[in-house]
Protein backbone atom coordinates (compact mmCIF):
# COMPACT_ATOMS: atom_id res chain seq x y z
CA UNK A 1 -44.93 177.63 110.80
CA UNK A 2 -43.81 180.76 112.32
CA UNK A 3 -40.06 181.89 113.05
CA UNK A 4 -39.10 184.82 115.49
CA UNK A 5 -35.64 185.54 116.26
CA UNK A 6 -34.22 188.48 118.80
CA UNK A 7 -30.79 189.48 119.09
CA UNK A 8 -29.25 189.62 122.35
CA UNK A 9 -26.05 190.59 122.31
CA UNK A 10 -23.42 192.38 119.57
CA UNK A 11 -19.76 193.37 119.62
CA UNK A 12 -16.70 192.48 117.86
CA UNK A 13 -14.43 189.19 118.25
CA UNK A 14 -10.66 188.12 117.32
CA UNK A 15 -11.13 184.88 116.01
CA UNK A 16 -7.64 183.45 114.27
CA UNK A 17 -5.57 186.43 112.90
CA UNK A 18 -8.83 188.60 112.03
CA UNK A 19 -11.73 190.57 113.72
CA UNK A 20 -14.93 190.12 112.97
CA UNK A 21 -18.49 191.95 113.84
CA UNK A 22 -20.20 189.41 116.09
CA UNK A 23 -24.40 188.96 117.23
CA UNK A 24 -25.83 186.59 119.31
CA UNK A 25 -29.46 185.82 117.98
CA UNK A 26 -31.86 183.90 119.77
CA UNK A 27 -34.49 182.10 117.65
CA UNK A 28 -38.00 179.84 118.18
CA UNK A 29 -39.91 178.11 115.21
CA UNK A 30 -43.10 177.03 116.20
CA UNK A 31 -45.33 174.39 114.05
CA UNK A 32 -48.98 173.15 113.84
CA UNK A 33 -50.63 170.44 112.82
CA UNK A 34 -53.58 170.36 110.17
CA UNK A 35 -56.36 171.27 112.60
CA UNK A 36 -54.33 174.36 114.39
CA UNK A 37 -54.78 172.59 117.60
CA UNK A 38 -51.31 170.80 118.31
CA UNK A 39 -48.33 172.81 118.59
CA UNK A 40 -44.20 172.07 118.82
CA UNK A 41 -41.61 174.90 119.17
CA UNK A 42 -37.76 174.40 119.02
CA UNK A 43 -35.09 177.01 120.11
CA UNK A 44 -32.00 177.30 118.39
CA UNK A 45 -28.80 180.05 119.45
CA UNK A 46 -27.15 181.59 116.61
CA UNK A 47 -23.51 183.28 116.39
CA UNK A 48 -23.51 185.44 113.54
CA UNK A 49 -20.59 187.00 112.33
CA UNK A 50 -19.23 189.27 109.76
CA UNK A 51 -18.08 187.92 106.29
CA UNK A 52 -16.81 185.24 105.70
CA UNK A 53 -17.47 183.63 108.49
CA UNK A 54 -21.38 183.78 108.54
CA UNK A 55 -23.67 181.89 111.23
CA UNK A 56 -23.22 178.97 113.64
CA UNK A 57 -26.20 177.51 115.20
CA UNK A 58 -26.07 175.49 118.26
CA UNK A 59 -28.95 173.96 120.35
CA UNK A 60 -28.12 175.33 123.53
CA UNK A 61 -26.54 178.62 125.22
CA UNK A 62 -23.68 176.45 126.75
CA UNK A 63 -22.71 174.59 123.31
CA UNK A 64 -22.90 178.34 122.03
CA UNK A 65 -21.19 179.65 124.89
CA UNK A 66 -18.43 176.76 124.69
CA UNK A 67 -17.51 177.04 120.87
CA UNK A 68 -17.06 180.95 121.32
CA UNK A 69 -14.71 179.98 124.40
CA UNK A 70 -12.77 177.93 122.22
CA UNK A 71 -13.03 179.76 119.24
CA UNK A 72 -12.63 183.70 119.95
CA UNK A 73 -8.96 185.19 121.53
CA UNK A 74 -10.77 188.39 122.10
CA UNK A 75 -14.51 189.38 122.31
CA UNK A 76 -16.00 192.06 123.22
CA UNK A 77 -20.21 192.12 123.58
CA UNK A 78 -22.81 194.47 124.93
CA UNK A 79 -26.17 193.31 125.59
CA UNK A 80 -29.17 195.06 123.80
CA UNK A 81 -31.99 196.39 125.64
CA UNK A 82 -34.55 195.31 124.66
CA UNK A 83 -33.50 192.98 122.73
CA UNK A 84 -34.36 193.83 119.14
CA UNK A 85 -37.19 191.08 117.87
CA UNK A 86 -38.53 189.65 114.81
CA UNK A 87 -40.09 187.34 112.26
CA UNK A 88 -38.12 185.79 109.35
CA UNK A 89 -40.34 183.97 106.48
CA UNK A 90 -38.89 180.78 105.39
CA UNK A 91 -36.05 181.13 102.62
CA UNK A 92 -38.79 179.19 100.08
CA UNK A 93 -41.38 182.30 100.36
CA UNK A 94 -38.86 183.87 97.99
CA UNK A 95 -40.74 182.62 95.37
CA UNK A 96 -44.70 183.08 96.20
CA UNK A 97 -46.09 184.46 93.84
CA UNK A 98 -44.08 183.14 91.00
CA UNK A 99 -44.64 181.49 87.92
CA UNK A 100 -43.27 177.65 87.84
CA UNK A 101 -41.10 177.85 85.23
CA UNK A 102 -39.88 173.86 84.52
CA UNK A 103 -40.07 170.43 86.43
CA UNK A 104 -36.69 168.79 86.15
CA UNK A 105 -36.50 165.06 86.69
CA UNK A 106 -33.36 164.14 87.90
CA UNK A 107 -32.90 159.93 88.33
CA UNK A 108 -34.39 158.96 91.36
CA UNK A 109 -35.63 163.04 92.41
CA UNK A 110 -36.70 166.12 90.91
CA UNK A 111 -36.44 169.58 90.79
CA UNK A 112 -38.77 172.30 90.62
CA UNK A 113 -37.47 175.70 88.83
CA UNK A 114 -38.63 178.93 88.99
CA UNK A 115 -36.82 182.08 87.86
CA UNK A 116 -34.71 182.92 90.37
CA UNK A 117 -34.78 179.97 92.85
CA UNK A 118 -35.09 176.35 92.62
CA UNK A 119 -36.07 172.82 94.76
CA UNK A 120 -34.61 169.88 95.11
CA UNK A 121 -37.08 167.14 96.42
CA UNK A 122 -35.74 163.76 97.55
CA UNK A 123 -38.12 162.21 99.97
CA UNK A 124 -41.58 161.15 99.62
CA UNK A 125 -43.83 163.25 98.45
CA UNK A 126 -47.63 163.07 97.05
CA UNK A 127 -49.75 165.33 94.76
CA UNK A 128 -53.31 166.73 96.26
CA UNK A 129 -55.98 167.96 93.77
CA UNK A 130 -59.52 168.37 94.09
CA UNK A 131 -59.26 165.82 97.32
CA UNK A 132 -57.43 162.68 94.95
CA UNK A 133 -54.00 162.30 95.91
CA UNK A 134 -51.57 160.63 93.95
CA UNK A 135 -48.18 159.39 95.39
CA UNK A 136 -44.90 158.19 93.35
CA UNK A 137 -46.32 154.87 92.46
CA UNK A 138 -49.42 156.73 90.63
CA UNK A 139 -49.14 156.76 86.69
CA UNK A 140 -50.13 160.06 86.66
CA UNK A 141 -47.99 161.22 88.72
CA UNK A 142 -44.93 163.00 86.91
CA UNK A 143 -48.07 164.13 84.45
CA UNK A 144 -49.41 166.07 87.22
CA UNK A 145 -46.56 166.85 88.66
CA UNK A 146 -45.69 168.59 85.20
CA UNK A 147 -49.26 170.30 85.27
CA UNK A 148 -47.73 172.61 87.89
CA UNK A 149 -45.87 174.50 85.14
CA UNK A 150 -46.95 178.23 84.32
CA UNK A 151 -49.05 177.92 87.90
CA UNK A 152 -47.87 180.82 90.96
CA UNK A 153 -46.76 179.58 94.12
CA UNK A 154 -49.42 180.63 96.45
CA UNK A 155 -48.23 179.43 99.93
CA UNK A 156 -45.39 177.59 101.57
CA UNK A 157 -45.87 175.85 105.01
CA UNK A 158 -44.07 173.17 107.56
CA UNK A 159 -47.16 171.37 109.18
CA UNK A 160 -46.57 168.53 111.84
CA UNK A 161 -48.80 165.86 110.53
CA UNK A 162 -48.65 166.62 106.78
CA UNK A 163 -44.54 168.29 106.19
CA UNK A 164 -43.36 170.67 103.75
CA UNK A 165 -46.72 171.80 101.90
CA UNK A 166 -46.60 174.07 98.54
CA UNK A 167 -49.68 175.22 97.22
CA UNK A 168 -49.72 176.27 93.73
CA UNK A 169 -53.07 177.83 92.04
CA UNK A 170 -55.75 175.67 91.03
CA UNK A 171 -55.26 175.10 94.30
CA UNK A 172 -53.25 172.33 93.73
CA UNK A 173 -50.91 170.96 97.15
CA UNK A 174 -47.55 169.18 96.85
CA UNK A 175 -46.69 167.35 99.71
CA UNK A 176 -43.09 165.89 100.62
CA UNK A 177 -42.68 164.17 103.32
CA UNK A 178 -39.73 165.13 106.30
CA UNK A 179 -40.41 161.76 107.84
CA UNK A 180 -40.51 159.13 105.47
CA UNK A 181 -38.06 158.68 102.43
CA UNK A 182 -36.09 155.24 100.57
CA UNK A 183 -33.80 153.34 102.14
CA UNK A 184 -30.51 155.58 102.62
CA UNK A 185 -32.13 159.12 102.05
CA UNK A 186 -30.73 161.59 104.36
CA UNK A 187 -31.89 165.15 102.56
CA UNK A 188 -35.81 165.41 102.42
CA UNK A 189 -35.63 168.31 100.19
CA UNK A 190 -33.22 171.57 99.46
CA UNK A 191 -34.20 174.99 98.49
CA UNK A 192 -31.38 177.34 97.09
CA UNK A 193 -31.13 180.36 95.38
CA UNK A 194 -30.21 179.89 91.59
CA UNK A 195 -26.62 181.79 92.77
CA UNK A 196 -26.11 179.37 95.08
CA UNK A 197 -25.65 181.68 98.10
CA UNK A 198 -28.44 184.39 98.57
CA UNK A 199 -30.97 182.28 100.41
CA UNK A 200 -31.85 178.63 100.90
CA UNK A 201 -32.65 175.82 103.44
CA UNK A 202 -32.05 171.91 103.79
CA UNK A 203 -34.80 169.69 104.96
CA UNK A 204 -33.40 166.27 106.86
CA UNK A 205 -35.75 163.05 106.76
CA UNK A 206 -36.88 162.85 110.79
CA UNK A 207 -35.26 165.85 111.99
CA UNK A 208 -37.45 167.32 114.96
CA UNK A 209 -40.14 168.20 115.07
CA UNK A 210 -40.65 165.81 112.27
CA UNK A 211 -39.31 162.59 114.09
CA UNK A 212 -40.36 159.13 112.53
């Protein structure tokens, strides 16, 4: 999965009684499947603004364009030329290269902990090692699951045909799912910060490009 982002535009807006620094970011993630050879990209439009207000993302210029018209008494933006380009790593490559520190099973979903970040999986999700894999239904599973403890996170990848992948040394691949989960599971899986607010990212069950 690769992410690129450029910013287009920056200035400052009235929005309610205050002003805020405002950027308009333009952003593609692109995905592949196992074999490299198929390929999906999505564009999103981001309005970023000054603290506390943060980032809005919208799907299209014009919803972008519309909110800001409702939104802002007073803006003020001046393109940049060029615009100013580049790649973002997904919020979970925060911890590559770390040490698992603790699987935490949580009723019907678990949570994997490392020092300074942590994941939430809620969707299906499967266990690859030396080619067996072992789903939620295997008895092994939480045992292997468990094995990941005091193992590094070597990589971190969306892949079309496969989902979120983590590999952890051995190698040893955990799998969820963003297309299939039990009946009345919205969140595939959620990545935060252990502060709650430096970094993180939600997975939803059949969000594109990861329709069911």
């Amino acid at each position: 999965m690769e992410i690129a982002k450029a910013r287009t535009a920056k200035g400052r807006g009235r929005w309610g009684q205050d002003t805020y620094d405002v950027e308009l970011i333009s952003g593609t993630q692109s995905w592949w499947d196992s074999s490299g050879t198929q390929r999906r990209s999505l564009s999103s439009f981001e309005l970023a603004c000054s603290a506390p207000v943060g980032s809005r993302h919208f799907a299209t210029v014009a919803d972008r364009d519309a909110f800001i018209a409702a939104s802002f008494s007073e803006l003020e933006l001046e393109p940049v030329e060029p615009p100013e380009v580049w790649h973002e790593e997904p919020s979970l490559c925060a911890a590559l290269g770390e040490e698992l520190v603790d699987v935490e099973f949580v009723e019907d979903y678990f949570r994997l902990l490392w020092a300074d970040d942590y994941l939430a999986v809620y969707a299906n999700v499967a266990i690859i090692e030396s080619e067996r894999r072992r789903d939620q239904s295997d008895a092994e599973f939480a045992a292997r699951l468990c094995s990941l403890v005091g193992r590094r996170l070597v990589a971190v990848d969306e892949v079309l045909d496969r989902g979120l992948v983590l590999t952890f040394e051995g190698p040893i691949e955990l799998e969820v799912s963003l297309r299939d989960a039990a009946e009345g599971v919205v969140d595939a899986a959620e990545h935060s910060s252990k502060d709650l607010w430096s970094r993180g990212s939600l997975w939803l069950v059949g969000e594109p490009p990861f329709e069911r």
